[in-house]
Protein backbone atom coordinates (compact mmCIF):
# COMPACT_ATOMS: atom_id res chain seq x y z
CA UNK A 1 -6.78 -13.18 21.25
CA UNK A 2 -4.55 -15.64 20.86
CA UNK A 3 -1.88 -17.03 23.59
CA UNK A 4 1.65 -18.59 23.27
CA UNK A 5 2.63 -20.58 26.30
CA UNK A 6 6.38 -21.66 27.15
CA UNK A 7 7.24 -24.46 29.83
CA UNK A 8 9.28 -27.08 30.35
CA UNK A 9 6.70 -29.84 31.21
CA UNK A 10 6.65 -31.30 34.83
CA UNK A 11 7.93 -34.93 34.88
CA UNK A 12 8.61 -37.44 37.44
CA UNK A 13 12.67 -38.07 38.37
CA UNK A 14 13.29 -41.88 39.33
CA UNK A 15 16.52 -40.59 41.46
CA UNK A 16 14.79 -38.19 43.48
CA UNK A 17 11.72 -39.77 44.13
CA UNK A 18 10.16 -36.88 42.98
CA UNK A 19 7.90 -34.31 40.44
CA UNK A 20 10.47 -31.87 38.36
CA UNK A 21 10.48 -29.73 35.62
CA UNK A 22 11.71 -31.95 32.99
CA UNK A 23 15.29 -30.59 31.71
CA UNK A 24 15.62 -32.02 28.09
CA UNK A 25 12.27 -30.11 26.57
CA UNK A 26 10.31 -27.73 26.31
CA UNK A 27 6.42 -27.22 25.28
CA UNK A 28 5.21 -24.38 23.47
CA UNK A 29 1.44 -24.26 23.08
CA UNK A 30 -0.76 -21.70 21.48
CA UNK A 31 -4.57 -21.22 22.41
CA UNK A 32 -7.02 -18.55 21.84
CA UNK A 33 -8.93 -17.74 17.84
CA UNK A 34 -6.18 -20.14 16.06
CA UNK A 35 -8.91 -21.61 13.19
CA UNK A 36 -7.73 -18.85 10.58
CA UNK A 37 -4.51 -19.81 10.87
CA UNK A 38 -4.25 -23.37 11.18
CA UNK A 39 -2.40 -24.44 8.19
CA UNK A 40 0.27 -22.05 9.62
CA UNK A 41 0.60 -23.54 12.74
CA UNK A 42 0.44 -27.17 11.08
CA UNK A 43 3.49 -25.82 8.90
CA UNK A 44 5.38 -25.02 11.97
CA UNK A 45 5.24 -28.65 13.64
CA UNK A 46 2.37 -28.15 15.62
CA UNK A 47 -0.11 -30.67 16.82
CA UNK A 48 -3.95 -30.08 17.90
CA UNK A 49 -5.09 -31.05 20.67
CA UNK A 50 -8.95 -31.60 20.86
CA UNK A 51 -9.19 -32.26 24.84
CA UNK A 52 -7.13 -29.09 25.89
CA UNK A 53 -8.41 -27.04 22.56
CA UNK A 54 -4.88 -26.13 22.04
CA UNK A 55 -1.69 -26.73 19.86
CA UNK A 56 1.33 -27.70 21.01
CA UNK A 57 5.05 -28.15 19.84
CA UNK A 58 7.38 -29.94 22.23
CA UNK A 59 10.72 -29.40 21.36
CA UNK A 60 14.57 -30.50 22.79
CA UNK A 61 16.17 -27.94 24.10
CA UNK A 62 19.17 -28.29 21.61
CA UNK A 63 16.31 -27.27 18.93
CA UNK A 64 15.05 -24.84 21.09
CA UNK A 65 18.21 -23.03 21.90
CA UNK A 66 19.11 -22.92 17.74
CA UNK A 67 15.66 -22.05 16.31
CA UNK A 68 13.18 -20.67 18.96
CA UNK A 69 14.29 -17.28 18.38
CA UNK A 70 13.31 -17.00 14.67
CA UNK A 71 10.50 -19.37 14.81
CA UNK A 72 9.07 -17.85 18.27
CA UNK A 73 8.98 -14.19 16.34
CA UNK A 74 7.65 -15.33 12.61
CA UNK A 75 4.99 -17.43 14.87
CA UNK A 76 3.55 -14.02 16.99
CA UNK A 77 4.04 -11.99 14.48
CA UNK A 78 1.98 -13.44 11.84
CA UNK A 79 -0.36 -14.29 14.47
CA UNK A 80 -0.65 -11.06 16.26
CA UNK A 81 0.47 -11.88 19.77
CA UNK A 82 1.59 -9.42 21.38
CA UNK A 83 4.74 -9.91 24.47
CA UNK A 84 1.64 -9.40 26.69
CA UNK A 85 0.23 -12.81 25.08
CA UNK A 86 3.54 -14.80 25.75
CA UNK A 87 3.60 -16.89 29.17
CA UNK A 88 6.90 -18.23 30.03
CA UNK A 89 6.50 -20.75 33.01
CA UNK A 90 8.87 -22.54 35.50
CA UNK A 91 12.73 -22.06 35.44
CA UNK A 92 13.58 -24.67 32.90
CA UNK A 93 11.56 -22.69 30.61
CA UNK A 94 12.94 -19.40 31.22
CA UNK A 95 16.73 -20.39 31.24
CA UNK A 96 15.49 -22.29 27.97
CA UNK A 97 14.55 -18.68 27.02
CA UNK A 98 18.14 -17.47 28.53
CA UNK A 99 20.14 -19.82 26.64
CA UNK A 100 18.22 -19.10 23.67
CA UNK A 101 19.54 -15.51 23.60
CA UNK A 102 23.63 -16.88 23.81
């Protein structure tokens, strides 16, 4: 089974003094039986990476508001996820996925 994963990365703010969920991208990262489809996933931008055994795509939200629709479908549907394999995490992520939809 393969898994798609949506967040918006946490990062640290130098005004607050504090950890947030970083407001300019988001990562998408897919994990699971990937090796058949590979070059795909290459095609689409992503990157491997070994340590996590996963690939990821970090995009600006500007890119992710214009494309993520279309690329988010042709991605889980040629790979078989199903909306029970998507994860969206943290609230920059899902008004990422909000704003996506306007």
């Amino acid at each position: 089974m393969i898994t798609m994963t949506i967040v918006a990365e946490q990062v640290y703010d130098e005004v607050s003094k504090s950890v947030a969920e970083d407001t300019k991208n988001v990562t998408i990262s897919l994990d699971g039986d990937t090796y058949a489809h590979k070059d795909f996933i290459k095609s689409k931008g992503f990157m491997w990476d070994a340590d996590r055994k996963e690939w990821s795509f970090v995009a600006e939200r500007t890119w992710f508001k214009a494309n993520a629709y279309s690329t988010l479908r042709e991605i889980a549907k040629t790979l078989g996820i199903k909306s029970s394999g998507i994860i969206i995490s943290g609230t920059e992520a899902k008004e990422a996925m909000r704003a996506m939809d306007k």
